[in-house]
N, C-alpha and C. Protein backbone atom coordinates (compact mmCIF):
# COMPACT_ATOMS: atom_id res chain seq x y z
N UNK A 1 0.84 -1.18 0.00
CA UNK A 1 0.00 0.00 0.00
C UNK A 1 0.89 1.24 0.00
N UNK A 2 0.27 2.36 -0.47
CA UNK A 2 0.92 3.52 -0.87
C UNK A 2 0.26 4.58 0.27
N UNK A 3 0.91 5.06 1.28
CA UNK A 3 0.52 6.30 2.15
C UNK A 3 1.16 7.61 2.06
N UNK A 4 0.88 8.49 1.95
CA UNK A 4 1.71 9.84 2.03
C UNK A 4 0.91 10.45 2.99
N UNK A 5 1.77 10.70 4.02
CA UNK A 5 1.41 11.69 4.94
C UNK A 5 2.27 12.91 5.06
N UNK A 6 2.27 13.93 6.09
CA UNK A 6 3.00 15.00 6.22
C UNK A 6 4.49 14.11 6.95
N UNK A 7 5.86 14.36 6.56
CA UNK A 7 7.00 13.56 7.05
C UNK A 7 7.94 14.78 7.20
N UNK A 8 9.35 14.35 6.59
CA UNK A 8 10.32 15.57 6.27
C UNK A 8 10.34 17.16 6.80
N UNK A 9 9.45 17.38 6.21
CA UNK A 9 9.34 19.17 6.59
C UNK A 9 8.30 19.06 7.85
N UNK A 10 7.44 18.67 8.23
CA UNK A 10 6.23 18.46 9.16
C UNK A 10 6.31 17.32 10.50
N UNK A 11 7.52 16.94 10.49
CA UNK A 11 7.68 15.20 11.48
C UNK A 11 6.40 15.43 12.54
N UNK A 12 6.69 16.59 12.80
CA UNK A 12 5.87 16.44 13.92
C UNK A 12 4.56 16.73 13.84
N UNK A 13 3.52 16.05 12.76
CA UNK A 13 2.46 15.69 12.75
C UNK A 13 2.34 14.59 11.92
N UNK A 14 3.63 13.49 12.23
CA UNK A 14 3.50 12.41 12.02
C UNK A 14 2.98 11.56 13.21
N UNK A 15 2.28 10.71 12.77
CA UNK A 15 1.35 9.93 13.71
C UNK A 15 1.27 8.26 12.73
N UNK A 16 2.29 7.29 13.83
CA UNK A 16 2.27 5.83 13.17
C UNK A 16 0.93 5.04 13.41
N UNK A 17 0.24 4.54 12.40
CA UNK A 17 -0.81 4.03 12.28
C UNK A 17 -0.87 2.70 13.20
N UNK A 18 -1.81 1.81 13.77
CA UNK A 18 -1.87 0.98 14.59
C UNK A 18 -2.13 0.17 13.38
N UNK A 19 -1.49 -1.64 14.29
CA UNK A 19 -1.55 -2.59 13.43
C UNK A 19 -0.62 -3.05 12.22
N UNK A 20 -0.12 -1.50 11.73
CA UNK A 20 0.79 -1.56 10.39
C UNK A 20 1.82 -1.74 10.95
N UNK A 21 2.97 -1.92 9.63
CA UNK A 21 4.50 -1.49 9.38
C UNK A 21 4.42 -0.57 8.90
N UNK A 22 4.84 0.62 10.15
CA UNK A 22 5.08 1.74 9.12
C UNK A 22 6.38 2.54 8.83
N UNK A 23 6.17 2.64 7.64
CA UNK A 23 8.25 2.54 6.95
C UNK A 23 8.01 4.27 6.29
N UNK A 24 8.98 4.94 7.27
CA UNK A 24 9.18 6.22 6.43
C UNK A 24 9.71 6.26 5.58
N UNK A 25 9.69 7.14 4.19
CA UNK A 25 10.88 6.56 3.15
C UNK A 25 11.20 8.24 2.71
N UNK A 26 12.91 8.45 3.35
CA UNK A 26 13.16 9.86 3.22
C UNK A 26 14.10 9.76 2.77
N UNK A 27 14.59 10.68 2.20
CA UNK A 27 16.10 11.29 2.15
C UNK A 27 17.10 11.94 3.49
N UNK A 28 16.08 12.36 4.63
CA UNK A 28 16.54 12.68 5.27
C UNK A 28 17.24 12.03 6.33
N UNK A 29 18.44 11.90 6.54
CA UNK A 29 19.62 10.75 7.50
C UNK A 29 18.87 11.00 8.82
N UNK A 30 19.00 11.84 8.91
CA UNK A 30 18.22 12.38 10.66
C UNK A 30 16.86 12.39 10.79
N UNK A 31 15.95 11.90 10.26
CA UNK A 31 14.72 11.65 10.38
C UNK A 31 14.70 10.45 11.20
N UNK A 32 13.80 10.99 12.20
CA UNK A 32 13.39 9.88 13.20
C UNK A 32 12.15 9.86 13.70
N UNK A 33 11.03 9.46 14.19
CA UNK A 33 9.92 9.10 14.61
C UNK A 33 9.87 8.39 15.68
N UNK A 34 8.67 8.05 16.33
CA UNK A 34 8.27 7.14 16.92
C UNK A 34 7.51 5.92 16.49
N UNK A 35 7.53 4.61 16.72
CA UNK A 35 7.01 4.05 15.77
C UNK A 35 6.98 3.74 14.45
N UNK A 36 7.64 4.11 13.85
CA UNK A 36 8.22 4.12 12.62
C UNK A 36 9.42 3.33 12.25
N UNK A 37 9.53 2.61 11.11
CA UNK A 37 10.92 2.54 10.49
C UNK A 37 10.78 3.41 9.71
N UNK A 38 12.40 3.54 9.25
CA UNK A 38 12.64 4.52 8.28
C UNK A 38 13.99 3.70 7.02
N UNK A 39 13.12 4.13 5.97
CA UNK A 39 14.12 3.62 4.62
C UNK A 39 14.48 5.25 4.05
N UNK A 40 15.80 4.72 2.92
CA UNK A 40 16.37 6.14 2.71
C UNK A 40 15.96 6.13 1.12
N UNK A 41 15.42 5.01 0.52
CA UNK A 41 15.10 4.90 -0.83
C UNK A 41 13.57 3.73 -1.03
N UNK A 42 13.80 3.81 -2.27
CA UNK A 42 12.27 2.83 -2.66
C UNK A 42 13.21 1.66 -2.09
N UNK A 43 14.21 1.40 -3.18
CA UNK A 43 13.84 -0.40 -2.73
C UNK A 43 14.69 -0.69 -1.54
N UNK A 44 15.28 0.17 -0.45
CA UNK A 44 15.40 -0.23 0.33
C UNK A 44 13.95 -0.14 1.18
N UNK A 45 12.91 0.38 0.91
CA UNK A 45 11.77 0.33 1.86
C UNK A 45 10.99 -1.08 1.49
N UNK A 46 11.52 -1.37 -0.06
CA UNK A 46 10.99 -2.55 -0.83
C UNK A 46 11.30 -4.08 -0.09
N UNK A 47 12.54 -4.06 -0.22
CA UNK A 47 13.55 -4.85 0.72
C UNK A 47 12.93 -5.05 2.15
N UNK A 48 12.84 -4.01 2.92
CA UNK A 48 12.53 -3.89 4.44
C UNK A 48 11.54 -4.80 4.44
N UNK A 49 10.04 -4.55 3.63
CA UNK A 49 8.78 -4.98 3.72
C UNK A 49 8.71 -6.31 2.94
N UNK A 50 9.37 -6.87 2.17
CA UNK A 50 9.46 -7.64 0.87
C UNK A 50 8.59 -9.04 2.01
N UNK A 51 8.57 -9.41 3.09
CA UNK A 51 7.95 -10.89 3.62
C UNK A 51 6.94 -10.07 4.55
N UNK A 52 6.21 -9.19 3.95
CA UNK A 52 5.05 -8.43 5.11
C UNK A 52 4.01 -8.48 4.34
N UNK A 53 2.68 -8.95 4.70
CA UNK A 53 1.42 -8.81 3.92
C UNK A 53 1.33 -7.68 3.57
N UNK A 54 1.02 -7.59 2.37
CA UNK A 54 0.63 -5.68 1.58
C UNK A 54 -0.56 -5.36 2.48
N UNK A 55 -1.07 -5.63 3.30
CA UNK A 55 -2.16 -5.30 3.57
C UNK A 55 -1.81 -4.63 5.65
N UNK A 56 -0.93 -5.06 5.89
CA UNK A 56 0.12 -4.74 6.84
C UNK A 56 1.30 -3.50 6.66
N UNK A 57 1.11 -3.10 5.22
CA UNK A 57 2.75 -2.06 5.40
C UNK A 57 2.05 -1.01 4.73
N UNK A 58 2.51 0.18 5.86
CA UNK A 58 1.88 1.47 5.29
C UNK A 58 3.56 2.34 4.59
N UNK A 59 3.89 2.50 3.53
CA UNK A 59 4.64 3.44 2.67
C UNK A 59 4.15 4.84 3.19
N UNK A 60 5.13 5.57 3.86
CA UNK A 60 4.76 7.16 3.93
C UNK A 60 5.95 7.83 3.71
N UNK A 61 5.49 9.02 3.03
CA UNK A 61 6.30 9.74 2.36
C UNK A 61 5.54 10.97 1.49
N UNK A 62 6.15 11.79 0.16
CA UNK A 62 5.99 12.50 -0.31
C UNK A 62 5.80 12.63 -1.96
N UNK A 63 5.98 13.67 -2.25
CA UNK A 63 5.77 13.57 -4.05
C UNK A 63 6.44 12.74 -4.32
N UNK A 64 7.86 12.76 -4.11
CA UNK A 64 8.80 11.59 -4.68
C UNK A 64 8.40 10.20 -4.51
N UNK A 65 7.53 9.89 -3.64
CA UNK A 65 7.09 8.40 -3.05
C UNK A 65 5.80 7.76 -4.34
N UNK A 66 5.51 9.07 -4.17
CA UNK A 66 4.20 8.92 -4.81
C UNK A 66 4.21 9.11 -6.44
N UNK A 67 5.58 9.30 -6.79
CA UNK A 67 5.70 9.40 -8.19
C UNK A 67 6.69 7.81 -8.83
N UNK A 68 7.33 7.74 -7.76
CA UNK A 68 7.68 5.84 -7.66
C UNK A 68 6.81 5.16 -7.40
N UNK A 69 5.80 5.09 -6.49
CA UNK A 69 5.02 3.70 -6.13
C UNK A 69 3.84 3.76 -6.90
N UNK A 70 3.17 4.76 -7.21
CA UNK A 70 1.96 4.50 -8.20
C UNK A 70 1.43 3.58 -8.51
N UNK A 71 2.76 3.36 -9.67
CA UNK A 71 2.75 2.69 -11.08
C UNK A 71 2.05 1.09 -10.20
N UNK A 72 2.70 0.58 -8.97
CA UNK A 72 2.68 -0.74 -8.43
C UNK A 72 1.86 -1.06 -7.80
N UNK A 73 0.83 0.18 -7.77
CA UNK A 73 -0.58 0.00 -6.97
C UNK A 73 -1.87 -0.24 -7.46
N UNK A 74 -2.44 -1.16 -6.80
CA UNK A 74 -3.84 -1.52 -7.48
C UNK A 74 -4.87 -0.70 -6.63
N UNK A 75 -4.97 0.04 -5.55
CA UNK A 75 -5.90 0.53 -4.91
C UNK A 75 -4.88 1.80 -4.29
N UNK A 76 -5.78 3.17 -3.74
CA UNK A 76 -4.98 3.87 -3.55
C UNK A 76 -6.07 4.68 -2.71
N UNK A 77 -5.85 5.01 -1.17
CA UNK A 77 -6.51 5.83 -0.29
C UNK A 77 -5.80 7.27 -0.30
N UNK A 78 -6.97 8.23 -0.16
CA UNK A 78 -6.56 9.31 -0.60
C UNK A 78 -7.37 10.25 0.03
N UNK A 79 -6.64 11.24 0.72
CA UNK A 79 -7.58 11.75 1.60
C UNK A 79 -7.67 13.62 1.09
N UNK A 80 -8.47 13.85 0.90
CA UNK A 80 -8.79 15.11 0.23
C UNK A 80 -9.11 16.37 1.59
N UNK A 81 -8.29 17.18 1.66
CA UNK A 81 -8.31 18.24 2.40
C UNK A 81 -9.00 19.48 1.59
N UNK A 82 -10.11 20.02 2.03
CA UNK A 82 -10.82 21.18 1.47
C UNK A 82 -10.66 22.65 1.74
N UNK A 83 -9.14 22.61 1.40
CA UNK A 83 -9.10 24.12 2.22
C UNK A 83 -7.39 24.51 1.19
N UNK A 84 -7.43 26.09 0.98
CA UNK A 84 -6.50 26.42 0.48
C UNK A 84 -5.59 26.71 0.87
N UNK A 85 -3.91 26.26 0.51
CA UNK A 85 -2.98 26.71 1.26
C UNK A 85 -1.78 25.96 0.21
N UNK A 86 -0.49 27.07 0.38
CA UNK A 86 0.41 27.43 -0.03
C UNK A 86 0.61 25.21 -0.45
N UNK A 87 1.08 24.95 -1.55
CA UNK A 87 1.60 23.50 -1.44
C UNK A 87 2.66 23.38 -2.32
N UNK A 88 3.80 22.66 -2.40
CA UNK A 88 4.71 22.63 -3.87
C UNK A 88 4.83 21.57 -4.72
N UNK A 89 3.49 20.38 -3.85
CA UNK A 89 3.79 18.66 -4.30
C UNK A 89 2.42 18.44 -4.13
N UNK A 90 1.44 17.56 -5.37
CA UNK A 90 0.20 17.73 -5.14
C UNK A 90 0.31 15.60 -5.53
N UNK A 91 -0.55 15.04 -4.97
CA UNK A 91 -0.93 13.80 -5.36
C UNK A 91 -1.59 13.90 -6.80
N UNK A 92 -1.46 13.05 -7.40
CA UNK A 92 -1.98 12.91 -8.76
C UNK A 92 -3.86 13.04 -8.67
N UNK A 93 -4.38 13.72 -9.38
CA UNK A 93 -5.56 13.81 -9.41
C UNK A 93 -6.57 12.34 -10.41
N UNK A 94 -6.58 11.04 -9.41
CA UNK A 94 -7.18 10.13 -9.71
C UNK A 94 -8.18 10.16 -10.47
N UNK A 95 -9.00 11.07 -10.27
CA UNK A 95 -10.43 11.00 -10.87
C UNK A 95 -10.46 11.80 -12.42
N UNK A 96 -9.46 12.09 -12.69
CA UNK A 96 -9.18 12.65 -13.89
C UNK A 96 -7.88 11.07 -14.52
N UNK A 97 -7.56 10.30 -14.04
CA UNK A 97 -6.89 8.99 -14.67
C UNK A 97 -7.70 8.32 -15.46
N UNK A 98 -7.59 7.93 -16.64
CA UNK A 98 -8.75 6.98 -17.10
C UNK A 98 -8.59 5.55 -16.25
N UNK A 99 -7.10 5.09 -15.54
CA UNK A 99 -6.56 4.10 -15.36
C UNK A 99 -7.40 3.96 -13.93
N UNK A 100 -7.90 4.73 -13.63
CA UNK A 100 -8.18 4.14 -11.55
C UNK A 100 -9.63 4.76 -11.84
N UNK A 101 -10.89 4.18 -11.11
CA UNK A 101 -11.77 4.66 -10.28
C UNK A 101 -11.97 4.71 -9.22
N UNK A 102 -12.79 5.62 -8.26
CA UNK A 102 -13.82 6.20 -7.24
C UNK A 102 -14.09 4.53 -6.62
N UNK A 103 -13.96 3.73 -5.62
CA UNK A 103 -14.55 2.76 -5.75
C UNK A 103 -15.38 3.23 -4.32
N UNK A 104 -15.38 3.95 -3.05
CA UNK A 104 -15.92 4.33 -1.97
C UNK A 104 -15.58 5.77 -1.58
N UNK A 105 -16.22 5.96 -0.72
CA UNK A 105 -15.87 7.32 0.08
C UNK A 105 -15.91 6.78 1.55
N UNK A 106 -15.12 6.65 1.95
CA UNK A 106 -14.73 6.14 3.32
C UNK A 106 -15.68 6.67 4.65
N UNK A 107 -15.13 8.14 4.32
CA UNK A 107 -15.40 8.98 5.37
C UNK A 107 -15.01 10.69 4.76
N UNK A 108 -16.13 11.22 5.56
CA UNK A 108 -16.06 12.54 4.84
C UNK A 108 -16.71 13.58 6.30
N UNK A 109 -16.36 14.22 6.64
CA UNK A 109 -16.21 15.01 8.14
C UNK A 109 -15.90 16.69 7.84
N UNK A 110 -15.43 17.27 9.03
CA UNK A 110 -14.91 18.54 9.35
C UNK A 110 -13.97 18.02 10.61
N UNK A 111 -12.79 18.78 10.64
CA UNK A 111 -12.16 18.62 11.63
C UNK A 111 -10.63 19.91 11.03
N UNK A 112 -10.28 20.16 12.15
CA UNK A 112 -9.02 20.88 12.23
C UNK A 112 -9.22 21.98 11.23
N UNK A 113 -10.58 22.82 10.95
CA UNK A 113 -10.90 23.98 10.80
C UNK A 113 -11.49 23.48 8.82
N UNK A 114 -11.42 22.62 8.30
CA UNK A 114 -11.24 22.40 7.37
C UNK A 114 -12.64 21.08 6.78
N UNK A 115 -12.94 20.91 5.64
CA UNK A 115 -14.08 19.37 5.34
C UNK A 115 -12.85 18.75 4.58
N UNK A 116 -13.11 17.32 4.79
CA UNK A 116 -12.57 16.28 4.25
C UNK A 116 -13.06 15.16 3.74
N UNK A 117 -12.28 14.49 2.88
CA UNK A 117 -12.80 12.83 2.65
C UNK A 117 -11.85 12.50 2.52
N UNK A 118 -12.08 10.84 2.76
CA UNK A 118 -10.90 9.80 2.52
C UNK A 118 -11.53 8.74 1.42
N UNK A 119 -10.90 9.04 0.32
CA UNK A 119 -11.86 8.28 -0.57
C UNK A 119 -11.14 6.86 -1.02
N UNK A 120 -11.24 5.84 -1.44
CA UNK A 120 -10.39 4.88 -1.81
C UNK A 120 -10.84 4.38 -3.50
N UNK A 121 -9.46 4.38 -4.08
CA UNK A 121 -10.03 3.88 -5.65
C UNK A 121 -8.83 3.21 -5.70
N UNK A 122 -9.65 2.59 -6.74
CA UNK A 122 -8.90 0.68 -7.61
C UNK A 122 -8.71 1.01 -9.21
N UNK A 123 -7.86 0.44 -9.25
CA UNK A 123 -7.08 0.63 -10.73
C UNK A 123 -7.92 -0.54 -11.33
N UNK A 124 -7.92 0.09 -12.96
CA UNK A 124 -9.20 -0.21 -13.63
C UNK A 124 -7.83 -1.47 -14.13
N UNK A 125 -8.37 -3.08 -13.70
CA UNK A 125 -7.65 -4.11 -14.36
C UNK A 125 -7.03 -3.93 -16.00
N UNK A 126 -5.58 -4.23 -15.94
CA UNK A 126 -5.17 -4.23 -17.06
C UNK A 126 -4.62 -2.53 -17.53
N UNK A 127 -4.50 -2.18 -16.42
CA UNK A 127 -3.72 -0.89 -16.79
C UNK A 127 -2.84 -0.12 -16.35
N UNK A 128 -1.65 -1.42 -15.56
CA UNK A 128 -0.64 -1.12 -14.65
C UNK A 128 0.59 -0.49 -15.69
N UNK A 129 0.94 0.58 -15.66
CA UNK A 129 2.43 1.11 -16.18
C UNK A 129 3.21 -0.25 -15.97
């Protein structure tokens, strides 16, 4: 599974998910967490997780994460923040892919001044890069 959360510039509104492996994947040597491993590249995060159920390892990270792992994902949670503000790295806009659909909306709220959803979509079979 593919996660991007706030890491690098933000650590400290990193928060390790329960249940998972969760593998930071930075550039940064001095990045540290709680709860967390941390890889310094893809396939060393590849490597780390390689005998872990996909359904057990959360990938977090950033544009760069998310412009490597894509391609290798069949489902992809994605949580949509409704509010404007300065950004320099945007997640790919799924619903404009011919390759993935909308398959749920998880959850959709207000919280931390802002509306949200967490929507989850599945890659349309037969159209993995």
């Amino acid at each position: 599974d593919l996660h991007s959360f706030p890491t690098r510039r933000s650590s400290d509104l990193l928060v390790a998910l329960p249940e998972r492996r969760n593998v930071v994947v930075t550039t940064d040597r001095e990045f540290a967490a709680e709860r967390v491993e941390v890889a310094h590249s893809v396939p060393e995060a590849m490597c780390m997780v390689a005998h872990t159920p996909p359904d057990k390892v959360w990938l977090i990270g950033g544009g760069k994460l998310y412009s490597e792992m894509l391609k290798f994902c069949d489902e992809a949670f994605v949580t949509f923040n409704y509010i404007r503000t300065d950004a320099d790295t945007y997640f790919p806009n799924l619903d404009e892919d011919p390759s993935w659909r909308l398959y749920a909306i998880i959850i959709a709220g207000y919280g931390g001044g802002f509306d949200y959803q967490m929507r989850r979509y599945k890659r349309i079979e037969g159209t993995n890069e």
